[in-house]
PDB file of N, CA and C in Angstrom:
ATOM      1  N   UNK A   1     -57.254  19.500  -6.355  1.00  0.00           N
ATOM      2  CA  UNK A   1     -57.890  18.484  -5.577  1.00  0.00           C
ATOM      3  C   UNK A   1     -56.856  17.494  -5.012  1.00  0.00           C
ATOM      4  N   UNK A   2     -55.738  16.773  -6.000  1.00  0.00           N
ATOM      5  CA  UNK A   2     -54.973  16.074  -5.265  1.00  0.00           C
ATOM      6  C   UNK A   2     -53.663  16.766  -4.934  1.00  0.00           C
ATOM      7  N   UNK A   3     -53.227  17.817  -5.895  1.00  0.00           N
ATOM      8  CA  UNK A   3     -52.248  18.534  -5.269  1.00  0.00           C
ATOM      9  C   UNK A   3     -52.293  19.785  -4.507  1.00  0.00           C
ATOM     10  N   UNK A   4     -51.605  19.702  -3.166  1.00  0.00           N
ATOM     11  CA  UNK A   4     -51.624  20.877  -2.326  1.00  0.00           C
ATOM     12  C   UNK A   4     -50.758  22.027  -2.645  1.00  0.00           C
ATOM     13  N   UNK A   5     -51.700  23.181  -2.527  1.00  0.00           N
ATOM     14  CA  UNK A   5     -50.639  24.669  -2.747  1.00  0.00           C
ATOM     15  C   UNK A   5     -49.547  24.582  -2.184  1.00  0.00           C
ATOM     16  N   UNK A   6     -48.255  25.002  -2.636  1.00  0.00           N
ATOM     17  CA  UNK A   6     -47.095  24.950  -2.299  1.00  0.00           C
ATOM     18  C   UNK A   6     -46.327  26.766  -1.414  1.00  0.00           C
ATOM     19  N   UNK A   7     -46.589  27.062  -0.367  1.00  0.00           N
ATOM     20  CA  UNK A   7     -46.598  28.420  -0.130  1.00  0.00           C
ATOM     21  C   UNK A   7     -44.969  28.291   0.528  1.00  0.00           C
ATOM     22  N   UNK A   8     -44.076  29.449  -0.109  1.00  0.00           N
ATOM     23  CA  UNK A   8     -42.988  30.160  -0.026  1.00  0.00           C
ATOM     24  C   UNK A   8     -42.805  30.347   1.307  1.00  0.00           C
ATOM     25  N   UNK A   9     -41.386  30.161   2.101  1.00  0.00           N
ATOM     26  CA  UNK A   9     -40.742  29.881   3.506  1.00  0.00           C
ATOM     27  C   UNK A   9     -40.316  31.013   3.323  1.00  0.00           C
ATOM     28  N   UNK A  10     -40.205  31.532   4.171  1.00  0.00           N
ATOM     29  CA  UNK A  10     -39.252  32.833   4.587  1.00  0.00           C
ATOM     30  C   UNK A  10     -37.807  32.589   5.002  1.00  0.00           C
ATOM     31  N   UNK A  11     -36.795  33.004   4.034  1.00  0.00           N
ATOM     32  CA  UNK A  11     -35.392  32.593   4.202  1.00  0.00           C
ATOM     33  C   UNK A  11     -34.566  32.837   5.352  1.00  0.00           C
ATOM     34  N   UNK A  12     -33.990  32.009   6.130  1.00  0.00           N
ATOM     35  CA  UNK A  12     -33.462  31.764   6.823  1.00  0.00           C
ATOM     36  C   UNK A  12     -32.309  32.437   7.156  1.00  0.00           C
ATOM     37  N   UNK A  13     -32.244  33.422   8.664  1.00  0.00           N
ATOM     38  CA  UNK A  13     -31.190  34.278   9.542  1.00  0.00           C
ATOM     39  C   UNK A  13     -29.778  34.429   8.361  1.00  0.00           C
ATOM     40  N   UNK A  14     -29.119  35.175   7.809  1.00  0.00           N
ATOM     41  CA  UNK A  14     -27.699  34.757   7.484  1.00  0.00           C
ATOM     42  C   UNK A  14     -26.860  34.622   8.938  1.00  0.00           C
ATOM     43  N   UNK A  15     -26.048  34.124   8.459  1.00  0.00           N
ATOM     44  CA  UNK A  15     -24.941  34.022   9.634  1.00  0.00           C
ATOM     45  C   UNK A  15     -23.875  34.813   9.745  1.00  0.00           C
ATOM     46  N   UNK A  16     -23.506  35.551  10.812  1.00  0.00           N
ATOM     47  CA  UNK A  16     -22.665  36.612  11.046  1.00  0.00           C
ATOM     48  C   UNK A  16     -21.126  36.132  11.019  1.00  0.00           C
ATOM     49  N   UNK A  17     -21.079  35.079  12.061  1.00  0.00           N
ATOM     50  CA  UNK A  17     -19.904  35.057  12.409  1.00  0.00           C
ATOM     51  C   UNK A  17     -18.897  33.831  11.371  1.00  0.00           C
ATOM     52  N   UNK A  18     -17.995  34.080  11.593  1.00  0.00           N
ATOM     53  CA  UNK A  18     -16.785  32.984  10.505  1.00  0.00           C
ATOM     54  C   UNK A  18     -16.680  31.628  11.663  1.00  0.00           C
ATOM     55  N   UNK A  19     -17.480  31.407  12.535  1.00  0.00           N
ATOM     56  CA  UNK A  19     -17.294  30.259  13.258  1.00  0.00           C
ATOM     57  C   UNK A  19     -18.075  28.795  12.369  1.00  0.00           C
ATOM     58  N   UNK A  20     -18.664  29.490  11.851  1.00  0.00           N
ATOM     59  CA  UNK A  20     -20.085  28.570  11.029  1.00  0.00           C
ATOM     60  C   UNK A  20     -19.248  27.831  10.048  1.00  0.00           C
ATOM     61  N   UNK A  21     -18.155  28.324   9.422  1.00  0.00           N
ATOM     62  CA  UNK A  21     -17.611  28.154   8.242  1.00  0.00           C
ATOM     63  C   UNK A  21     -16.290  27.028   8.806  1.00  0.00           C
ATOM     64  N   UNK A  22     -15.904  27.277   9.814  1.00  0.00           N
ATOM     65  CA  UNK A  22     -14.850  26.435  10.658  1.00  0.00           C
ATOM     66  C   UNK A  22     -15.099  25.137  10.983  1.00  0.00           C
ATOM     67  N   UNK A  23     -16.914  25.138  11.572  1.00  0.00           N
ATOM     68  CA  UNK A  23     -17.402  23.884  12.164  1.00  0.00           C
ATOM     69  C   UNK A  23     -17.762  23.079  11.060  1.00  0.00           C
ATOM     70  N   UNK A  24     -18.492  23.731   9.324  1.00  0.00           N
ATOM     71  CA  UNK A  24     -18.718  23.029   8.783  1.00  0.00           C
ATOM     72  C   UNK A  24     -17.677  22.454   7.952  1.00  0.00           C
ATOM     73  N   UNK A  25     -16.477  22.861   8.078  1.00  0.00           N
ATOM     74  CA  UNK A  25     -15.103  21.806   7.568  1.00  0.00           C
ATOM     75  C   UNK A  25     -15.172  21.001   8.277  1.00  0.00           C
ATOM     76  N   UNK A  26     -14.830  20.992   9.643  1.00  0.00           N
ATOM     77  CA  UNK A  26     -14.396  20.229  10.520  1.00  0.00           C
ATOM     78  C   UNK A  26     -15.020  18.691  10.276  1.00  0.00           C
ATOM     79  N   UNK A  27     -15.737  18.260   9.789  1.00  0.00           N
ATOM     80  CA  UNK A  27     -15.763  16.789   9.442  1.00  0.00           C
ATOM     81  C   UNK A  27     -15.539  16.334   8.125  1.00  0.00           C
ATOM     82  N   UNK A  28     -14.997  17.306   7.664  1.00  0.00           N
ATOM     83  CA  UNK A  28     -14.225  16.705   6.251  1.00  0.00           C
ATOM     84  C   UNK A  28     -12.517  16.994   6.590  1.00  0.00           C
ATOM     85  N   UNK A  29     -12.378  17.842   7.610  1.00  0.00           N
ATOM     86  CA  UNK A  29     -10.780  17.686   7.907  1.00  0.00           C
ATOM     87  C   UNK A  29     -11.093  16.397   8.992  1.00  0.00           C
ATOM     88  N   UNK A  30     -11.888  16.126   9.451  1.00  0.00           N
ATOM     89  CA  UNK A  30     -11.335  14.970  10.851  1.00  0.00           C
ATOM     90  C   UNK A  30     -11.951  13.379   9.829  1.00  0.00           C
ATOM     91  N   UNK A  31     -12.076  13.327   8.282  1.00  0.00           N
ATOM     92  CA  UNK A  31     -12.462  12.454   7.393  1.00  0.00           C
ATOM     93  C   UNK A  31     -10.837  11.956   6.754  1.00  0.00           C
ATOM     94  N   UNK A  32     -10.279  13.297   6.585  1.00  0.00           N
ATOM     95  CA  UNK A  32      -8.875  13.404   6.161  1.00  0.00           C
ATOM     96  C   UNK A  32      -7.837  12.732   7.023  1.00  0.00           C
ATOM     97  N   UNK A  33      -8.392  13.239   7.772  1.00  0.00           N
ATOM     98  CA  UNK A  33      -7.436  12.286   9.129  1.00  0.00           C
ATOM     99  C   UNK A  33      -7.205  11.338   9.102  1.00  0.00           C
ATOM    100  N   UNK A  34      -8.544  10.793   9.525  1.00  0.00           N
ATOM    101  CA  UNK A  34      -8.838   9.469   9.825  1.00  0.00           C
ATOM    102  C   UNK A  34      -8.371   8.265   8.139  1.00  0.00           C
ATOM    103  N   UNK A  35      -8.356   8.909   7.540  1.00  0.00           N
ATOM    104  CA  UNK A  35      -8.131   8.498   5.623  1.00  0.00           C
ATOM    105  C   UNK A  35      -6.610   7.778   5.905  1.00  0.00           C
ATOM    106  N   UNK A  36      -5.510   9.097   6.829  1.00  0.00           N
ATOM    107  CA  UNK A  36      -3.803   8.888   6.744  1.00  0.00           C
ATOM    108  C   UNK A  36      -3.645   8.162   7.450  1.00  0.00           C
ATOM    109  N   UNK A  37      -4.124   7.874   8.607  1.00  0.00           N
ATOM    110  CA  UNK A  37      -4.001   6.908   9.569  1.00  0.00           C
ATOM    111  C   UNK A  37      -4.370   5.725   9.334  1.00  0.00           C
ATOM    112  N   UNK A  38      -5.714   5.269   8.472  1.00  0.00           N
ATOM    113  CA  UNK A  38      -6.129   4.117   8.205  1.00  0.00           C
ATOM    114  C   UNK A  38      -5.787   3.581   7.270  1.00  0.00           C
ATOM    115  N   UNK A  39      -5.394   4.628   6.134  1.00  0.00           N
ATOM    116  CA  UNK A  39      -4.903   3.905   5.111  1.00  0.00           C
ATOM    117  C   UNK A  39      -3.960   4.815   4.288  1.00  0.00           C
ATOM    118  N   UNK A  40      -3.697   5.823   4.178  1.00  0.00           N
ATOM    119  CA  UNK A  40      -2.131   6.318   3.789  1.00  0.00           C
ATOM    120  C   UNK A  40      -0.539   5.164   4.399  1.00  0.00           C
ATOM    121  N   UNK A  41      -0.616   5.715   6.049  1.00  0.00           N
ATOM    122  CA  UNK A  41       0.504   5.560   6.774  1.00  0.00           C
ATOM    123  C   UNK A  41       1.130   4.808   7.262  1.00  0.00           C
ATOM    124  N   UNK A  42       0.022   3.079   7.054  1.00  0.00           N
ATOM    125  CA  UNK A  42       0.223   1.988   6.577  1.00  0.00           C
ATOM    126  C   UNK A  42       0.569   1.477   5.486  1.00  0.00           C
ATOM    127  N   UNK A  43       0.506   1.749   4.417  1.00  0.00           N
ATOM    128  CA  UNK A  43       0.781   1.173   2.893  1.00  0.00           C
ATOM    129  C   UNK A  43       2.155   1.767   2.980  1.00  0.00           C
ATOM    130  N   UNK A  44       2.262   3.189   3.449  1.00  0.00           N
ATOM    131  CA  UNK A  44       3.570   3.940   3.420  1.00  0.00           C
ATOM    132  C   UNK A  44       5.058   2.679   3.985  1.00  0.00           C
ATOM    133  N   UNK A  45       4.346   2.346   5.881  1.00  0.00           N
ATOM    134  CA  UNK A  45       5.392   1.561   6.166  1.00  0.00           C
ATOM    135  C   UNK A  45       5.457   0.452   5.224  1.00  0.00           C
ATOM    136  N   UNK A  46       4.393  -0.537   4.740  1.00  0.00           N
ATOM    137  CA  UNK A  46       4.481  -1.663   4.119  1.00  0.00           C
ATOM    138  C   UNK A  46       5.754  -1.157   2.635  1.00  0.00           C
ATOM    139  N   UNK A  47       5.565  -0.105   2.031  1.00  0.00           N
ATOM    140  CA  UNK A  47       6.725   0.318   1.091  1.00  0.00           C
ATOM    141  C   UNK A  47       7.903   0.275   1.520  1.00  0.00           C
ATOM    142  N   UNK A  48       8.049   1.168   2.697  1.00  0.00           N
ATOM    143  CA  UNK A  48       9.577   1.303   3.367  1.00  0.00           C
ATOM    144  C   UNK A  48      10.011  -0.553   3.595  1.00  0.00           C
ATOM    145  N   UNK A  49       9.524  -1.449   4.454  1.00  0.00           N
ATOM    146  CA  UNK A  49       9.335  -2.683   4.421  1.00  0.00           C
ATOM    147  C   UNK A  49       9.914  -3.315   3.329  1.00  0.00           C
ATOM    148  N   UNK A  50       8.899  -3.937   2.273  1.00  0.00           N
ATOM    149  CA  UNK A  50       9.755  -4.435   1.034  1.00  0.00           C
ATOM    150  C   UNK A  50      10.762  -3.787   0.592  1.00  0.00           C
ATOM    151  N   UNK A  51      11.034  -2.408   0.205  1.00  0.00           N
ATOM    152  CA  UNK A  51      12.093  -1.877  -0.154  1.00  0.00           C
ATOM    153  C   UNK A  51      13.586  -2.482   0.606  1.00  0.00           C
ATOM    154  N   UNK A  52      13.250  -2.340   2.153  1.00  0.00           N
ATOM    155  CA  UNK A  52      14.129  -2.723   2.678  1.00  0.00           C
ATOM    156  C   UNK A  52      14.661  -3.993   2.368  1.00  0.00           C
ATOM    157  N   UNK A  53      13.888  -5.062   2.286  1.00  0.00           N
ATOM    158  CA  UNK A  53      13.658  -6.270   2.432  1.00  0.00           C
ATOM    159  C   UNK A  53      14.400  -6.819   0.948  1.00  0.00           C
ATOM    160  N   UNK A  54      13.797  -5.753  -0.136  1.00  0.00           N
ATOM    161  CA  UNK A  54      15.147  -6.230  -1.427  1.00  0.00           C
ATOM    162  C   UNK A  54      16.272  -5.961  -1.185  1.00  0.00           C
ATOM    163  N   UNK A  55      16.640  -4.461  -0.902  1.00  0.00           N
ATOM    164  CA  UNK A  55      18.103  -4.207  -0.690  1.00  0.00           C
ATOM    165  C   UNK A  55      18.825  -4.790   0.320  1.00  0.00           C
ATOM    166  N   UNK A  56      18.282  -5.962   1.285  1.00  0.00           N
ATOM    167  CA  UNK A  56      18.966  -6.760   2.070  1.00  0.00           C
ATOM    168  C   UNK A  56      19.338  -8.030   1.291  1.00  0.00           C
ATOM    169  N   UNK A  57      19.060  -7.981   0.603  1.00  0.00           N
ATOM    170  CA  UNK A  57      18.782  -9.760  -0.533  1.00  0.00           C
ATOM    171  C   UNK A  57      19.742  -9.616  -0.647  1.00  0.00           C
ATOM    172  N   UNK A  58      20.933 -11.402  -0.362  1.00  0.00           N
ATOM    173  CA  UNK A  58      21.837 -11.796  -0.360  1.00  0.00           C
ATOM    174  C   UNK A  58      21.929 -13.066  -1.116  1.00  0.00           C
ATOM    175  N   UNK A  59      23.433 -13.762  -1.359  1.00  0.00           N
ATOM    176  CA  UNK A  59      22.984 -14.602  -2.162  1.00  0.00           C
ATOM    177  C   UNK A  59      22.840 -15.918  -1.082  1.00  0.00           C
ATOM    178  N   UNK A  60      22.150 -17.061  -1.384  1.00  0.00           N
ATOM    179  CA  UNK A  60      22.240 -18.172  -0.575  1.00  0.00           C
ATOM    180  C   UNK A  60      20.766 -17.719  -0.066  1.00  0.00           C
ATOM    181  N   UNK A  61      20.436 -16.913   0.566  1.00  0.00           N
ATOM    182  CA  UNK A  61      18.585 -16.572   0.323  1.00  0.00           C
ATOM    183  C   UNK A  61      17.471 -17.297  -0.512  1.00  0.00           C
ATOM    184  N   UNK A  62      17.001 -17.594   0.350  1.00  0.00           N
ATOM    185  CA  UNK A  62      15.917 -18.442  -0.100  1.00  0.00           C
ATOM    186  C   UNK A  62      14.559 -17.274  -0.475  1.00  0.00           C
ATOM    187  N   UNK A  63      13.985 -17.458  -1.922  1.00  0.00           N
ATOM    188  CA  UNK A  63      12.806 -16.895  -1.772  1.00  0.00           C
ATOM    189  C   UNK A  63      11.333 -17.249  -2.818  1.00  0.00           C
ATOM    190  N   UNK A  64      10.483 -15.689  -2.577  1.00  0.00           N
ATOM    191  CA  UNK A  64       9.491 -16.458  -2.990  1.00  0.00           C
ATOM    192  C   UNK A  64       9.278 -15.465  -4.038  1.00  0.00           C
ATOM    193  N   UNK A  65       8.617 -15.732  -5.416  1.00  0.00           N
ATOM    194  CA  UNK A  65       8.549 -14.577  -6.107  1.00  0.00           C
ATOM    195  C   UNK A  65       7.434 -14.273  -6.418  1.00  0.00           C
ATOM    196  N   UNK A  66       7.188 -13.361  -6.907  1.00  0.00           N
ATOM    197  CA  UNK A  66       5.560 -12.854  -7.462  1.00  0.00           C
ATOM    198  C   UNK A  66       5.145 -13.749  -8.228  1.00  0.00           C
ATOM    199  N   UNK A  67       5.304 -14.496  -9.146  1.00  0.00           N
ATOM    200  CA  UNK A  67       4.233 -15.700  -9.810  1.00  0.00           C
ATOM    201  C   UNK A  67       4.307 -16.691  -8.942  1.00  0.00           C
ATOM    202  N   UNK A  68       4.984 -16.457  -7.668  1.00  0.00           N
ATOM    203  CA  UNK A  68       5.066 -17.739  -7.049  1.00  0.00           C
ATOM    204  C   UNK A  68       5.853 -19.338  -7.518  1.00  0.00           C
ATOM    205  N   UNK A  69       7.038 -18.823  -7.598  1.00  0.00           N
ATOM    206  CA  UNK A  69       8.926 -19.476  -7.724  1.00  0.00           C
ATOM    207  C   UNK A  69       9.059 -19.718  -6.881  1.00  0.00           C
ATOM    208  N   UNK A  70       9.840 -20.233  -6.245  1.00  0.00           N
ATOM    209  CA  UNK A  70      10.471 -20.877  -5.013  1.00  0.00           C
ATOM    210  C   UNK A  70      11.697 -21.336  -5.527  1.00  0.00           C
ATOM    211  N   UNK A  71      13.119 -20.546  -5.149  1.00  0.00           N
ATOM    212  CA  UNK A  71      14.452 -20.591  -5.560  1.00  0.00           C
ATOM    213  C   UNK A  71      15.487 -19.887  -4.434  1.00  0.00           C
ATOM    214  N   UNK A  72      16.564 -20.360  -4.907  1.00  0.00           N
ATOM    215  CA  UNK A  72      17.645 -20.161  -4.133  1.00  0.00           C
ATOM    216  C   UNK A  72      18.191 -19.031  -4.628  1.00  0.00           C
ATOM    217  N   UNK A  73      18.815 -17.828  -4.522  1.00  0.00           N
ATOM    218  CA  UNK A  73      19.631 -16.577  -4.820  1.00  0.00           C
ATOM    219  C   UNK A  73      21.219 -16.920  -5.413  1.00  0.00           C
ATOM    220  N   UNK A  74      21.454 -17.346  -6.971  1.00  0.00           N
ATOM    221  CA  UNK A  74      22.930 -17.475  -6.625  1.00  0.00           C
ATOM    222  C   UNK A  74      23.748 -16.299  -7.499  1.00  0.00           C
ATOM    223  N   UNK A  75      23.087 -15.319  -8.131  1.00  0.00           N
ATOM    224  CA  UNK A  75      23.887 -14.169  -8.233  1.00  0.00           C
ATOM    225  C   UNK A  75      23.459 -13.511  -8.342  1.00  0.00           C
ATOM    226  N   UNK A  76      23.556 -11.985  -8.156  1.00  0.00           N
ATOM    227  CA  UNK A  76      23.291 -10.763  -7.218  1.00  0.00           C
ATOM    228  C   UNK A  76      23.329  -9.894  -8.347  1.00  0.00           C
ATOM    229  N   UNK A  77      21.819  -8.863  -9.258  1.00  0.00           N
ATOM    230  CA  UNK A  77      22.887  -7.664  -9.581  1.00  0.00           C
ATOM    231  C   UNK A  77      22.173  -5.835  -9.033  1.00  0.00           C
ATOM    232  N   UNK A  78      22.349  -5.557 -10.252  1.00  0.00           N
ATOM    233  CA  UNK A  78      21.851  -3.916  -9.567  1.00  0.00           C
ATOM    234  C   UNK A  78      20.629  -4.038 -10.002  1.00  0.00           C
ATOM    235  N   UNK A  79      19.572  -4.911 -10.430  1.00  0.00           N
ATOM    236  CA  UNK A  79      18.474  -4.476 -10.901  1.00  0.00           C
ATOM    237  C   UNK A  79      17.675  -6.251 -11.008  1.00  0.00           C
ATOM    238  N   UNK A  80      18.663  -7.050 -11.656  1.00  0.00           N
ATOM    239  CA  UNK A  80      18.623  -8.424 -11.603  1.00  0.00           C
ATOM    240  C   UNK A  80      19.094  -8.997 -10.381  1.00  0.00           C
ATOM    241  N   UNK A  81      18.158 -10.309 -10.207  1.00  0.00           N
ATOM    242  CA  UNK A  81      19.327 -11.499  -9.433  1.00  0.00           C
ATOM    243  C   UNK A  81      18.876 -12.699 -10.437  1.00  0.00           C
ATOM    244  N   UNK A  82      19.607 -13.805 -10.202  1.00  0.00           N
ATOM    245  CA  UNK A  82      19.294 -15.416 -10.334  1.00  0.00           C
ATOM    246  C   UNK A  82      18.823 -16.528  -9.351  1.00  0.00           C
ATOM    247  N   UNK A  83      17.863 -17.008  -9.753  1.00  0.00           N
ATOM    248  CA  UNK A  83      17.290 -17.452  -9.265  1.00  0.00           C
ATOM    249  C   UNK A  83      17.872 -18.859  -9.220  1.00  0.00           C
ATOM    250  N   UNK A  84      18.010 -20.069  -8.236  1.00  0.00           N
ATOM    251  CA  UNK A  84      17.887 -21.605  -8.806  1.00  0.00           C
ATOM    252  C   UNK A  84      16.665 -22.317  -8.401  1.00  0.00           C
ATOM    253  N   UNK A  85      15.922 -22.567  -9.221  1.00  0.00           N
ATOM    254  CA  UNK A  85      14.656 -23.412  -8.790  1.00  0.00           C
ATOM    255  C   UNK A  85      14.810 -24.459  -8.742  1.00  0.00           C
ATOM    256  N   UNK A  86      15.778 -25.339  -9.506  1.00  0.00           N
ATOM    257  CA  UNK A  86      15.969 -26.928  -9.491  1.00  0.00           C
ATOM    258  C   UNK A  86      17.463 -27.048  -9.524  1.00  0.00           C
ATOM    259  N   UNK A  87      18.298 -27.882  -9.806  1.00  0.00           N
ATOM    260  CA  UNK A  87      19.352 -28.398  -9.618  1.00  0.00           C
ATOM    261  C   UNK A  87      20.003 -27.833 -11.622  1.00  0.00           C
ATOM    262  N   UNK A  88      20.968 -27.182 -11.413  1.00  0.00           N
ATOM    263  CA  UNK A  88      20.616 -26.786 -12.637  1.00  0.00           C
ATOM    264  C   UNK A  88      20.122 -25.967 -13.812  1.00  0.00           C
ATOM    265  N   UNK A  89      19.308 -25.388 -12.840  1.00  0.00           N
ATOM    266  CA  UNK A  89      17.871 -24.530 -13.495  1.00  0.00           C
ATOM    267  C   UNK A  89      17.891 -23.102 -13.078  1.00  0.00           C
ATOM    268  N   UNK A  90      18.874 -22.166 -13.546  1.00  0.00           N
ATOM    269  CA  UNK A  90      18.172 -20.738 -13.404  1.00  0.00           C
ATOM    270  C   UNK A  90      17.285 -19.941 -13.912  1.00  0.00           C
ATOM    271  N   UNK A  91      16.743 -18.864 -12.939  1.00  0.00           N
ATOM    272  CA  UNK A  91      15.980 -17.804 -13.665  1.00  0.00           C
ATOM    273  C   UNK A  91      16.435 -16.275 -13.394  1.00  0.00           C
ATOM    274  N   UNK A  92      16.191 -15.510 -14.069  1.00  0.00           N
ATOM    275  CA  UNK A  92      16.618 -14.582 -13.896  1.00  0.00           C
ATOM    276  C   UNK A  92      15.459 -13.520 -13.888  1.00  0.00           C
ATOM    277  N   UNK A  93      15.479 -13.061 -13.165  1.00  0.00           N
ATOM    278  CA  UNK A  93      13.919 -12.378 -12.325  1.00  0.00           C
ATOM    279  C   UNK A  93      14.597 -10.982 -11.804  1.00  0.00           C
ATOM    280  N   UNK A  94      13.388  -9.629 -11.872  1.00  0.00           N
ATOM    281  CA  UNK A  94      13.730  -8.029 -11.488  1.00  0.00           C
ATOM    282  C   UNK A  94      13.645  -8.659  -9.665  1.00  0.00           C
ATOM    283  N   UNK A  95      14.759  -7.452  -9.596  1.00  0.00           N
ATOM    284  CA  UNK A  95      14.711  -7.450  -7.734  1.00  0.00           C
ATOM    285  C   UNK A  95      12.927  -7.599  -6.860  1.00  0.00           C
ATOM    286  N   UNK A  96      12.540  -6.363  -8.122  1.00  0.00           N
ATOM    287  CA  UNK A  96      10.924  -6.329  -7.199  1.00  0.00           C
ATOM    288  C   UNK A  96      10.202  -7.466  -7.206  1.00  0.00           C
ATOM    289  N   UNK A  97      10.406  -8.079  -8.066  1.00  0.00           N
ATOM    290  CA  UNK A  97       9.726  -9.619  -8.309  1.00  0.00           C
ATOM    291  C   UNK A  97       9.524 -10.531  -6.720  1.00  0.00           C
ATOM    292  N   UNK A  98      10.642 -10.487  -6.352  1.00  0.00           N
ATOM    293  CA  UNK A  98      10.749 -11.255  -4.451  1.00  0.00           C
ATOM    294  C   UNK A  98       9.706 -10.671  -3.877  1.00  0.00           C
ATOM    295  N   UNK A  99       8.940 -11.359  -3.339  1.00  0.00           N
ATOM    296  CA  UNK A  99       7.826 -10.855  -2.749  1.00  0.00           C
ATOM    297  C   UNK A  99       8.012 -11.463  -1.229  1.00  0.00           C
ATOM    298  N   UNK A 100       8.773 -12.591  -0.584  1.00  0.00           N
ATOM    299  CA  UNK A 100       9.474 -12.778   0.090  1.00  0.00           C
ATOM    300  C   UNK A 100      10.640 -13.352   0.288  1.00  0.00           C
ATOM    301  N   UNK A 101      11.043 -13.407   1.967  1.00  0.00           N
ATOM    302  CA  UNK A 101      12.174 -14.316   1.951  1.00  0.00           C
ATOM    303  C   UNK A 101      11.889 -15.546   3.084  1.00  0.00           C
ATOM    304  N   UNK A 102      12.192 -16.536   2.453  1.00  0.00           N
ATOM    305  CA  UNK A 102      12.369 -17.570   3.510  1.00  0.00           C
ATOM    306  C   UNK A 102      13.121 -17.647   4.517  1.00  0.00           C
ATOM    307  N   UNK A 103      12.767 -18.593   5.452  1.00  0.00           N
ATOM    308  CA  UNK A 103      14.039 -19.011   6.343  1.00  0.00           C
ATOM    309  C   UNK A 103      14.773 -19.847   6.105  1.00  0.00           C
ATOM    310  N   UNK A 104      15.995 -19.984   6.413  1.00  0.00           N
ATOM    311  CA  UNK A 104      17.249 -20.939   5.935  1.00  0.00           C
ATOM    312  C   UNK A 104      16.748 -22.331   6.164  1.00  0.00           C
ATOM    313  N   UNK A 105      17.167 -23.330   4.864  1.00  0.00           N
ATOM    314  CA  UNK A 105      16.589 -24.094   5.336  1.00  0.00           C
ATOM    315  C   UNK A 105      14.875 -24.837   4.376  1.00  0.00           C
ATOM    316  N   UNK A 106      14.707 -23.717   4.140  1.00  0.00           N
ATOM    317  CA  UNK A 106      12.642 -24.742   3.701  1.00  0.00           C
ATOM    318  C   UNK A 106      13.124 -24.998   2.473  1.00  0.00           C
ATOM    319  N   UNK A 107      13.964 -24.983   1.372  1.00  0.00           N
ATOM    320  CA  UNK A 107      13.624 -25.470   0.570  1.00  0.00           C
ATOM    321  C   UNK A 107      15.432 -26.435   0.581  1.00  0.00           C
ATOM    322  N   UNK A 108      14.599 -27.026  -0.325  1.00  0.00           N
ATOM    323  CA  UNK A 108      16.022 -28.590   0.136  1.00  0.00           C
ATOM    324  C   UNK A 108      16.206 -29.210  -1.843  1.00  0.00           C
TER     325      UNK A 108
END
């Protein structure tokens, strides 16, 4: 009375050709795409970027660090530098730590 008979469909043509199988990738390869371009091949340059941006670090460089320091560069090493935050006052912080560099000059 309230539920209707449920009667069996007759299954549907197979498909002959290997074109069917091509078209139904095709929006998970043009998903892939769109993935490297929007967000792979950007993060990629932003890496090349900082990388660069440490191995240019000199001393007399002004910068900024990941907890957010603000110091002067006064010695240089292969993995370390030093930092001066005050008159006096070093730190000694990993290269990756610089998260930027200032311009000559902002901090006094």
């Amino acid at each position: 009375m309230f539920i209707s008979n449920a009667f069996a469909q007759a299954a549907p043509a197979a498909a002959t050709s290997g074109t069917d199988g091509l078209l139904g990738m095709l929006p998970l390869l043009l998903m892939f795409v769109v993935l490297y371009f929007v967000m792979i091949r950007p993060q990629m340059k932003r890496q090349k970027e900082t990388k660069a941006m440490i191995e240019a670090l000199a001393k007399g460089d002004e910068v900024v660090t990941a907890g957010g320091l603000l110091g002067k560069i006064t010695k240089l090493g292969d993995a370390y530098l030093y930092i001066e935050v005050a008159n006096g006052v070093e730190l000694q912080v990993q290269r990756g730590a610089v998260v930027q560099v200032l311009p000559k000059g902002t901090l006094k």
